[in-house]
C-alpha atoms as a PDB file:
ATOM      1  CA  UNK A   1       0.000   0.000   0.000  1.00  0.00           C
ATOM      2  CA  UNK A   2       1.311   3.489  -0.853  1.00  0.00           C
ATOM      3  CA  UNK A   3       0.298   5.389   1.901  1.00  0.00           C
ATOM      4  CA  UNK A   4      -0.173   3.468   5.551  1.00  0.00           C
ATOM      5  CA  UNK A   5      -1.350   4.846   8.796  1.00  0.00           C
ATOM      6  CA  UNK A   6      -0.484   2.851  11.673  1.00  0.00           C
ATOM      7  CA  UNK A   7      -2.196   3.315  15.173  1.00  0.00           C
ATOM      8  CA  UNK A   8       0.026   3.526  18.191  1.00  0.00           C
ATOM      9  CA  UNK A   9      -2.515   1.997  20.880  1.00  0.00           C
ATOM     10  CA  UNK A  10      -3.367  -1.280  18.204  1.00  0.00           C
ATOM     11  CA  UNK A  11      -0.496  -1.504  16.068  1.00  0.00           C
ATOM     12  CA  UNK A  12       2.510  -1.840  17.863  1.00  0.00           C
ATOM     13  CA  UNK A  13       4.515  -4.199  19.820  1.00  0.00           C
ATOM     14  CA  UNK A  14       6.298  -2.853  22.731  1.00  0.00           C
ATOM     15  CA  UNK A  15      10.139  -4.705  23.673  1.00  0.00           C
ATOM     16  CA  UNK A  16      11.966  -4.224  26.773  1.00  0.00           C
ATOM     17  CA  UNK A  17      15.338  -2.668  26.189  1.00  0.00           C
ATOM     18  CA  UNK A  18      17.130  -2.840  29.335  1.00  0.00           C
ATOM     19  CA  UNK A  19      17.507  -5.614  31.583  1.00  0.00           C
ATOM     20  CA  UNK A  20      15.412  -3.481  34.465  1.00  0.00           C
ATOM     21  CA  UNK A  21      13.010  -2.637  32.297  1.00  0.00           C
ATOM     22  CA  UNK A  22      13.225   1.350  32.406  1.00  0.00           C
ATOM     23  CA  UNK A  23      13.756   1.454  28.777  1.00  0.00           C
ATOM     24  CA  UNK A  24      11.601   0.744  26.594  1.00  0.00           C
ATOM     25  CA  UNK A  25      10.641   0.515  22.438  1.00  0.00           C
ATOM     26  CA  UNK A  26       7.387   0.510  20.822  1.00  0.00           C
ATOM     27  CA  UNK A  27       7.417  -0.514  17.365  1.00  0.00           C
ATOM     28  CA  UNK A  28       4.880  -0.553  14.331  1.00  0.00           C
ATOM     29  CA  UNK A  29       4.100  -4.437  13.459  1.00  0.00           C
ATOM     30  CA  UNK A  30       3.223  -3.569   9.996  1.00  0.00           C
ATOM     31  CA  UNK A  31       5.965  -0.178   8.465  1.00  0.00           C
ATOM     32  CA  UNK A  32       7.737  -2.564   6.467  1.00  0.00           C
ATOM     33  CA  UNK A  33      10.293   0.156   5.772  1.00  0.00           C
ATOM     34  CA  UNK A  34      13.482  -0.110   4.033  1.00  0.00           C
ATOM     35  CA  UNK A  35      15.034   3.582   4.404  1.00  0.00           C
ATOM     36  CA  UNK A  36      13.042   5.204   7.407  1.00  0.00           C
ATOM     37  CA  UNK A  37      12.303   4.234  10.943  1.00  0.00           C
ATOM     38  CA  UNK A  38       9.794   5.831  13.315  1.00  0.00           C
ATOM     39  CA  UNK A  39       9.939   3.953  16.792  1.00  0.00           C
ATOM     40  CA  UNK A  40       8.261   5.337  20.176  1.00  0.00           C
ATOM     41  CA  UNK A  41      11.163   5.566  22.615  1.00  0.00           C
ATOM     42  CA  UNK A  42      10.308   5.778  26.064  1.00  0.00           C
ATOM     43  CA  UNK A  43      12.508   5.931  29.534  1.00  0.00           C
ATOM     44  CA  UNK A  44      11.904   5.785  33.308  1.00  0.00           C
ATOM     45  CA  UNK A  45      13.760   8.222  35.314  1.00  0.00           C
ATOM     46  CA  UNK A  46      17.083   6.751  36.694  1.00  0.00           C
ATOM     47  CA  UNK A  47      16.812   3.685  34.089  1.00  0.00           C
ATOM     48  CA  UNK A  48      19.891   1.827  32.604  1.00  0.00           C
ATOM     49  CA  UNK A  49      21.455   3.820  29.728  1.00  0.00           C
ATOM     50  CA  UNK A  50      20.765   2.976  26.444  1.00  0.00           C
ATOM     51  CA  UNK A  51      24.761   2.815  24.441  1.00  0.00           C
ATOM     52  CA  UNK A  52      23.403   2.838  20.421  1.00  0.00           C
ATOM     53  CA  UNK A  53      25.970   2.538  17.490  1.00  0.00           C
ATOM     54  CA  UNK A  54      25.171   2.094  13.858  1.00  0.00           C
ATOM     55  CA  UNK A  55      27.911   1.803  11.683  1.00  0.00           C
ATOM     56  CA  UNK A  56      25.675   2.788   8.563  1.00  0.00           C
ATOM     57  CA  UNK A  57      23.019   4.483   9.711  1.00  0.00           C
ATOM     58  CA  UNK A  58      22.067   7.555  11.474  1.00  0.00           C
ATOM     59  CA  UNK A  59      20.147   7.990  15.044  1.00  0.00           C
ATOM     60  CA  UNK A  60      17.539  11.011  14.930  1.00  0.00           C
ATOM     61  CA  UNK A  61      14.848  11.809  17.820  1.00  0.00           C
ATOM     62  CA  UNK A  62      12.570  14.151  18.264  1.00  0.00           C
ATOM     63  CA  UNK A  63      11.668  14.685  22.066  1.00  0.00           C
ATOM     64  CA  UNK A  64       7.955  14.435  22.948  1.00  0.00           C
ATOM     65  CA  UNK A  65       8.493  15.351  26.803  1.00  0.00           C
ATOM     66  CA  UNK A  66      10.886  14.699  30.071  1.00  0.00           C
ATOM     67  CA  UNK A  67      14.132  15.376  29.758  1.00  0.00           C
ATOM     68  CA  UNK A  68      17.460  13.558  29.082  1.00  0.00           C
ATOM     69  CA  UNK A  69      21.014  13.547  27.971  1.00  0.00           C
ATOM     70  CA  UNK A  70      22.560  12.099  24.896  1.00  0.00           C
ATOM     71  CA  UNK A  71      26.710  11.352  25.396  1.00  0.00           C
ATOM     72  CA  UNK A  72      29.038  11.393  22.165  1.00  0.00           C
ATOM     73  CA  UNK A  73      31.113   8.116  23.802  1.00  0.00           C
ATOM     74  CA  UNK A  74      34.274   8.657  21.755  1.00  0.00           C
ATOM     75  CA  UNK A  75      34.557  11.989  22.637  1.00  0.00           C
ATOM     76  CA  UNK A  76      33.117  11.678  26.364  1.00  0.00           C
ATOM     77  CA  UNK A  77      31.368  14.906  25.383  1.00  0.00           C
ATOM     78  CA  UNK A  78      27.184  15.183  27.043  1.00  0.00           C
ATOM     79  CA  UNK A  79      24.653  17.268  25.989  1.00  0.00           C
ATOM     80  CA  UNK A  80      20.904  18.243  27.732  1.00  0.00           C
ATOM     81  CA  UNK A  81      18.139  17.967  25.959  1.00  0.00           C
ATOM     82  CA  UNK A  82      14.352  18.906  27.038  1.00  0.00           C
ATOM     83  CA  UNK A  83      10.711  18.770  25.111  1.00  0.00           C
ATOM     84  CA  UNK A  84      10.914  19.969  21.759  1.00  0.00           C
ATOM     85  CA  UNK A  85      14.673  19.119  20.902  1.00  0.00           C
ATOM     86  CA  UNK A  86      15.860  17.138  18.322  1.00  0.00           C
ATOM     87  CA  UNK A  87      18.977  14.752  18.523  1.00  0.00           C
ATOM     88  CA  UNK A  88      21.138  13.799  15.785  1.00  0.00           C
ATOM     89  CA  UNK A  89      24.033  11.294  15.776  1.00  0.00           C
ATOM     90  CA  UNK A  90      26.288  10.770  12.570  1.00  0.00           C
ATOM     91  CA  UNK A  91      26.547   7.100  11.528  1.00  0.00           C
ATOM     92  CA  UNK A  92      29.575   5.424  12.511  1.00  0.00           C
ATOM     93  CA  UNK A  93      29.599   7.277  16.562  1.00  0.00           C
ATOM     94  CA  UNK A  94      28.761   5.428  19.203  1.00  0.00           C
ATOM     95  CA  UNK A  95      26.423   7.380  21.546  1.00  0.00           C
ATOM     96  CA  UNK A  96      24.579   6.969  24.545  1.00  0.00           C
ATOM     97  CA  UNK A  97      20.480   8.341  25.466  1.00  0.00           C
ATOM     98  CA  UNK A  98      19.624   8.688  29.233  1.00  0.00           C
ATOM     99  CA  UNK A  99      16.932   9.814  31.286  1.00  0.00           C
ATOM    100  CA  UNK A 100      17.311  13.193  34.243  1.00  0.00           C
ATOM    101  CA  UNK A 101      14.932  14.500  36.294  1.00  0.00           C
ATOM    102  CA  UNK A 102      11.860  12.955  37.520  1.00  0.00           C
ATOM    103  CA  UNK A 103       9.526  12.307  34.291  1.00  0.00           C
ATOM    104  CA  UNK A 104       9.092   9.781  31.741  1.00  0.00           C
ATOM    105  CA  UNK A 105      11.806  10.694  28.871  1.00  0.00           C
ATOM    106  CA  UNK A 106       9.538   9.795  25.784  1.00  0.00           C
ATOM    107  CA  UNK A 107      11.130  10.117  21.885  1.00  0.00           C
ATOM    108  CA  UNK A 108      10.489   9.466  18.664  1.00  0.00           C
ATOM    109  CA  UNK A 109      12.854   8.420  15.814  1.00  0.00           C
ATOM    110  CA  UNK A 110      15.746   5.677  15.328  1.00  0.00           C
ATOM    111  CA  UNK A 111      17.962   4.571  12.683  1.00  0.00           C
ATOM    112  CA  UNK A 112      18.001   5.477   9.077  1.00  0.00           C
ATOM    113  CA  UNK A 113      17.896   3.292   7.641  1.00  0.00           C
ATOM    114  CA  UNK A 114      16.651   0.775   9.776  1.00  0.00           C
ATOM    115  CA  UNK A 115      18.780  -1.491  11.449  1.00  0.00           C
ATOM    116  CA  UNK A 116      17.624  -5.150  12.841  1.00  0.00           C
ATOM    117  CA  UNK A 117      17.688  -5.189  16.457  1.00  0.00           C
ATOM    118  CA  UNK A 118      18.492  -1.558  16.850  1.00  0.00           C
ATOM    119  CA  UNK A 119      18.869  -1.378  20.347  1.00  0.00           C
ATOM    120  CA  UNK A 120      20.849  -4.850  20.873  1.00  0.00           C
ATOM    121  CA  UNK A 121      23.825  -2.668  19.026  1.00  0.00           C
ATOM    122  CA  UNK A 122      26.872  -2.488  21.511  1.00  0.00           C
ATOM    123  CA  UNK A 123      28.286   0.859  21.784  1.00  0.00           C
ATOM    124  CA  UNK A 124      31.832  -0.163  20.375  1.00  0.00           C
ATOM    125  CA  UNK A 125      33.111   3.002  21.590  1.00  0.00           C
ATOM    126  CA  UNK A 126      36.639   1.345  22.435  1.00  0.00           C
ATOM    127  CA  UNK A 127      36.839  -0.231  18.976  1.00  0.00           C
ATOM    128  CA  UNK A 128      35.296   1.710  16.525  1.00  0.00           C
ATOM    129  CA  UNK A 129      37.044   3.708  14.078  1.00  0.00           C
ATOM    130  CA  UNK A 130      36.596   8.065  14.851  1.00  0.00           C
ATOM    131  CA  UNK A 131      33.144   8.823  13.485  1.00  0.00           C
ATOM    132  CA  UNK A 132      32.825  11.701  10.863  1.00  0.00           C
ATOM    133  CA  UNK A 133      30.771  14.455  12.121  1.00  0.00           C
ATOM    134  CA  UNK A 134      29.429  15.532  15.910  1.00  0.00           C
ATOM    135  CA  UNK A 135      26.156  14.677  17.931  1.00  0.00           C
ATOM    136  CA  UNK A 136      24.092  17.404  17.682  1.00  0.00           C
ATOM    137  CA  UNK A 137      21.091  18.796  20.060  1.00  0.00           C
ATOM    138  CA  UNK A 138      18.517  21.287  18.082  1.00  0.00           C
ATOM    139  CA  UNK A 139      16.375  23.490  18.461  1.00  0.00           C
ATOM    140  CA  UNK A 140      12.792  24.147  15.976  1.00  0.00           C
ATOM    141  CA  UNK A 141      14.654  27.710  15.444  1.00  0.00           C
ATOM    142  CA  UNK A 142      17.291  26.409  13.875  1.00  0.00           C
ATOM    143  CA  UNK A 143      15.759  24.765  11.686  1.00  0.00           C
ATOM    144  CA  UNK A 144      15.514  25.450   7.239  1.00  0.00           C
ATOM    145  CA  UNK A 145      11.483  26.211   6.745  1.00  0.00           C
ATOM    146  CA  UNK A 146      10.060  25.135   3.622  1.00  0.00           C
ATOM    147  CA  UNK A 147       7.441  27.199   2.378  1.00  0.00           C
ATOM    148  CA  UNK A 148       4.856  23.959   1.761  1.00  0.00           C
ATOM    149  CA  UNK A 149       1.263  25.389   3.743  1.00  0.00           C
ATOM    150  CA  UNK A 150      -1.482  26.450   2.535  1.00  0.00           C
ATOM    151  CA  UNK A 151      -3.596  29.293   2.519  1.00  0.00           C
ATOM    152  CA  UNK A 152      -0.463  31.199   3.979  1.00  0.00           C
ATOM    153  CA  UNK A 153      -1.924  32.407   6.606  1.00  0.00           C
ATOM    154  CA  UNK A 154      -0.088  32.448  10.182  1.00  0.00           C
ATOM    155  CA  UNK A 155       0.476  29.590  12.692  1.00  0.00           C
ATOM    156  CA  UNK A 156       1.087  27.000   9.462  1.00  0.00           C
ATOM    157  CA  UNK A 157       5.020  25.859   8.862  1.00  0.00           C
ATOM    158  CA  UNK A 158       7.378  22.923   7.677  1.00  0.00           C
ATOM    159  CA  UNK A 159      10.506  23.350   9.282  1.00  0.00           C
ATOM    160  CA  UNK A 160      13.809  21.533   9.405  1.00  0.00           C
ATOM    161  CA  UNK A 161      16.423  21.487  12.068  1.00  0.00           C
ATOM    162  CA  UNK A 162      17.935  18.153  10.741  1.00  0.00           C
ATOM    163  CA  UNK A 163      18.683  18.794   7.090  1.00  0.00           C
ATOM    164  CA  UNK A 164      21.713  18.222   4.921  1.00  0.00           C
ATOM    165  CA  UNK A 165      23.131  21.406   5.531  1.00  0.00           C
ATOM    166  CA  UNK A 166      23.600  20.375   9.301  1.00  0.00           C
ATOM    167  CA  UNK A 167      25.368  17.502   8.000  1.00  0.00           C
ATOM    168  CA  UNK A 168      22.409  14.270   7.572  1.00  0.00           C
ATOM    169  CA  UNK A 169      23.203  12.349   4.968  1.00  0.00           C
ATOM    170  CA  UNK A 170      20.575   9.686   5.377  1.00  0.00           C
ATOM    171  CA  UNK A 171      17.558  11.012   7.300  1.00  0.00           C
ATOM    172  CA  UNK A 172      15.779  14.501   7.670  1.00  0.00           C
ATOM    173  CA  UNK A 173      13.593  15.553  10.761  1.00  0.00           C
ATOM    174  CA  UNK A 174      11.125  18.192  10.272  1.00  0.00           C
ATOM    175  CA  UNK A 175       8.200  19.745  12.276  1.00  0.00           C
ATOM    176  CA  UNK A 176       4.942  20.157  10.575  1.00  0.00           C
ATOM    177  CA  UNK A 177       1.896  22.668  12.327  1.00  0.00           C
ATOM    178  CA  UNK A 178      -1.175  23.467  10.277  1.00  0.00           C
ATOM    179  CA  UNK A 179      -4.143  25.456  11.392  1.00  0.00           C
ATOM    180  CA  UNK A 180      -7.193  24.029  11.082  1.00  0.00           C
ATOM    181  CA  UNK A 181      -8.330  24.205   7.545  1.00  0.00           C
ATOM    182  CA  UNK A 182      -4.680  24.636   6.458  1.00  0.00           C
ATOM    183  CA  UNK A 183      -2.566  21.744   3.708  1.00  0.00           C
ATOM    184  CA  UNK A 184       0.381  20.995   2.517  1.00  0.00           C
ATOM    185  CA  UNK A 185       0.770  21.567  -1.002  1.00  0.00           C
ATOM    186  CA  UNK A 186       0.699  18.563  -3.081  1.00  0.00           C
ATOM    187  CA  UNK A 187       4.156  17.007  -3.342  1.00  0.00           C
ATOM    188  CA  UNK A 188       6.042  13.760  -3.933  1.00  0.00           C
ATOM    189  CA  UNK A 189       9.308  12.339  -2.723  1.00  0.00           C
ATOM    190  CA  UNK A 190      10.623  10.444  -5.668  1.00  0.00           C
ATOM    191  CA  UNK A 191      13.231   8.264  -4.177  1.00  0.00           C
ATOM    192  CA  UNK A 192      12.770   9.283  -0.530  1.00  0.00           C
ATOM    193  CA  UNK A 193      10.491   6.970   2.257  1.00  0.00           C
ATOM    194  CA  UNK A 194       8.291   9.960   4.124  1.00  0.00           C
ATOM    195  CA  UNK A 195       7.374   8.905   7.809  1.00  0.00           C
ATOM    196  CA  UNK A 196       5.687  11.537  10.564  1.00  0.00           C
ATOM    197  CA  UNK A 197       3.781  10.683  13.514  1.00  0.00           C
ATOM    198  CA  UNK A 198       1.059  13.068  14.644  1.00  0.00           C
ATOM    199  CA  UNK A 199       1.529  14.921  17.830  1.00  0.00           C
ATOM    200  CA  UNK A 200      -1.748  16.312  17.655  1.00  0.00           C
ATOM    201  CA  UNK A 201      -5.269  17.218  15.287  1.00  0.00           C
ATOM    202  CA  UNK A 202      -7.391  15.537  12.997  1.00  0.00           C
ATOM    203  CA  UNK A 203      -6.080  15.013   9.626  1.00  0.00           C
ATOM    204  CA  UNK A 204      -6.957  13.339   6.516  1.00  0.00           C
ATOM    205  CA  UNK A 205      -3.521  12.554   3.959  1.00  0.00           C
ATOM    206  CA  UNK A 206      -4.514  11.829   0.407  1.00  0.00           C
ATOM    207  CA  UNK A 207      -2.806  10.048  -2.252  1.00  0.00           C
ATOM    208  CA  UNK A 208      -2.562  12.079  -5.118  1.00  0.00           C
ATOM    209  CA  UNK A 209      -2.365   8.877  -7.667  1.00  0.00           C
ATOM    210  CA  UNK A 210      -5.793   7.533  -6.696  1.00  0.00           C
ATOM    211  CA  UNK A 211      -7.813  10.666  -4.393  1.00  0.00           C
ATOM    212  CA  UNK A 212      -7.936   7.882  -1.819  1.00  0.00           C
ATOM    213  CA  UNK A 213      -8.295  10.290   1.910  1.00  0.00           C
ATOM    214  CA  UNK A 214      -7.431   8.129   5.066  1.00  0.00           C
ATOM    215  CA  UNK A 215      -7.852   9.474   8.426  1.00  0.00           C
ATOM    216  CA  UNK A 216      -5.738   9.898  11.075  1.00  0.00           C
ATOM    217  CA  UNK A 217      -4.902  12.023  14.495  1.00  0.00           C
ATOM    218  CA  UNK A 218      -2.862  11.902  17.322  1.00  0.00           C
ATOM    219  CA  UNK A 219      -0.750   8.755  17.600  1.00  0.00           C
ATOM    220  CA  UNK A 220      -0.815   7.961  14.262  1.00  0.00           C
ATOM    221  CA  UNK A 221       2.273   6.992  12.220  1.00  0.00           C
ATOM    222  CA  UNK A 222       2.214   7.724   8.252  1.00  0.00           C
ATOM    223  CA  UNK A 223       4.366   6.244   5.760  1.00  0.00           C
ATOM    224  CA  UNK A 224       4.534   7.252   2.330  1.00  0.00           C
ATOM    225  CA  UNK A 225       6.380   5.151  -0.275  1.00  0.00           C
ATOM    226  CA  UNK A 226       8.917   6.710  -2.718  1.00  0.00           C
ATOM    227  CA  UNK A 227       7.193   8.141  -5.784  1.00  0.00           C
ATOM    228  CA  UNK A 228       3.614   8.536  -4.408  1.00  0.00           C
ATOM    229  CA  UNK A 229       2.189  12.307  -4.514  1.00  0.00           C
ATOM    230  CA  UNK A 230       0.393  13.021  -1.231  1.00  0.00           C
ATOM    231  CA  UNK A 231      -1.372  15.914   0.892  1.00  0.00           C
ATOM    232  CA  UNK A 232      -2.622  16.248   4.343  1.00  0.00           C
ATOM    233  CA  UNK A 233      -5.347  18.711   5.569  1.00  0.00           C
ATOM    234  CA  UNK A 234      -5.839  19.572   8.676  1.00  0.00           C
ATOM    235  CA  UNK A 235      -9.866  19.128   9.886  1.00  0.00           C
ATOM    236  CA  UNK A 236      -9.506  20.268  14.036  1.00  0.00           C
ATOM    237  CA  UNK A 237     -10.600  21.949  15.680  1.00  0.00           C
ATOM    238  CA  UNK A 238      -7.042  21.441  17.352  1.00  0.00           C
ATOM    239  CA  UNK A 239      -4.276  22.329  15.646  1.00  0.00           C
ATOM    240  CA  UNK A 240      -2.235  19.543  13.447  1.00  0.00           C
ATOM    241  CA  UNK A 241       1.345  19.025  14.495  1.00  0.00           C
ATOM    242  CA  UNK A 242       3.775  16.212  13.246  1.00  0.00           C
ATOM    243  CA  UNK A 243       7.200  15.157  13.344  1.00  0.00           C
ATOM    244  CA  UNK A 244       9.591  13.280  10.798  1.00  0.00           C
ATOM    245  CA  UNK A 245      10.458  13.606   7.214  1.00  0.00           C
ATOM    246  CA  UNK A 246      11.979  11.731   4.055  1.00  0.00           C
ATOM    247  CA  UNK A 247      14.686   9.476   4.232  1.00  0.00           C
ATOM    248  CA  UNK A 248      16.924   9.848   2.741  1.00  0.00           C
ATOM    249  CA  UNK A 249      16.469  13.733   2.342  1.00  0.00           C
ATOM    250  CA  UNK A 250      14.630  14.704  -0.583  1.00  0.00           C
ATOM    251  CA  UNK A 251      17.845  17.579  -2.209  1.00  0.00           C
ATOM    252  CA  UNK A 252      15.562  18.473  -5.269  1.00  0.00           C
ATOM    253  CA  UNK A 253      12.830  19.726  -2.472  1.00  0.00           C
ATOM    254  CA  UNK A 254      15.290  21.578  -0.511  1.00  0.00           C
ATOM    255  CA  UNK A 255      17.255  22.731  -3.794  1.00  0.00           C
ATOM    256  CA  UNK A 256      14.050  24.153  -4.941  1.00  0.00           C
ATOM    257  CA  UNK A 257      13.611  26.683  -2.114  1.00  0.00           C
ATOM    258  CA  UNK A 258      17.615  27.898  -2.570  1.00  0.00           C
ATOM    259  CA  UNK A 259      18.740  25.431   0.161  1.00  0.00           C
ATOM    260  CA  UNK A 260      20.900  22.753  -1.709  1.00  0.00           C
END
């Protein structure tokens, strides 16, 4: 199926991560991906580190709520990170996610592209060769906006903070809001997987190649195959927010708007 919308509640398995059980991995029976992953990270407060390294793919988050730190393990370097942040790690450096304070740290992201048992990885940081590149914590801001919502009226954005002028190679991370009554313009990623999950609204996404709508809302993940034109309109009455992107990063897109 071109377009699939997965529902967090009914179509996921969950794994424990850590041998006490802080950490923890939700992930969507049915994605059948082969260049993007989406999982639903969650950790307890005070829970066993989680030490990731992917020798070919890159780790990208996007944090939902609690706080953490994320620890470049070659360098012995550690950044904060709160709600809102994203988290980037180069392929090829080992790095390590951990819950502060006194909340539940929840993310979403992983790998791209996937990688089989993702969190059984060991961290290698003793044996792996220096990675290219630095982990990076980022702000909405930051980000590269990409002028895709319509009508243009206020509140409505698509913007970037990982991008491949911040370095990704193999993922991008965007955040979406639309107003109600707001859309994307119609697009297509023509070698590029697309993959968001909905923070929040009522949406329909429509595939351009047949005018099927499907529904979806908070919770949801939506994956787009390469090639497939698509829209989503936001119904509310809340407001429709969603995180992820193509993967790889779609360059004609961002060439387009003078960002290549």
């Amino acid at each position: 199926m071109p377009i699939k919308v997965l529902r967090l509640e009914s179509e996921t398995e969950e794994v424990r991560l850590t041998s006490d059980g802080g950490a923890r991995v939700r992930r969507w029976r049915e994605l059948g991906a082969r260049l993007a992953s989406m999982d639903y990270l969650t950790l307890q407060p005070r829970a066993q580190p989680l030490d990731l390294w992917y020798p070919a793919a890159e780790d990208s988050y996007y944090v939902i709520e609690g706080h953490g730190t994320v620890v470049d393990l070659q360098r012995d370097r550690a950044q904060r990170f709160g709600p809102g942040k994203f988290v980037h790690a180069p392929a090829g450096l080992p790095h390590r996610l951990q819950a502060t304070g006194v909340e539940l740290l929840v993310l979403v992201g992983g790998p791209c592209p996937p990688v089989p048992n993702a969190f059984d990885q060991p961290s290698a940081a003793a044996t792996s060769a220096p990675a290219e590149g630095e982990l990076s914590v980022l702000d909405l801001a930051g980000g590269v906006e990409i002028p895709l919502i319509r009508p243009p009226m206020p509140g409505g954005y698509a913007r970037f903070p990982i991008w491949p002028g911040m370095g990704a190679r193999l993922r991008s991370m965007n955040r979406v809001a639309m107003r109600p009554g707001q859309e994307n313009v119609p697009h297509v990623h023509p070698v590029s997987e697309d993959i968001f999950y909905c923070l929040s609204g009522t949406c329909v996404v429509e595939d351009g190649s047949t005018g099927r709508e499907q529904p979806f809302g908070r919770d949801c993940l939506i994956f787009i195959d390469p090639g497939t034109p698509h829209a989503v309109r936001s119904l509310g009455p809340d407001d429709y927010i969603s995180v992820g992107g193509p993967c790889p990063p779609d360059l004609d897109a961002f060439r387009r708007f003078g960002l290549g």
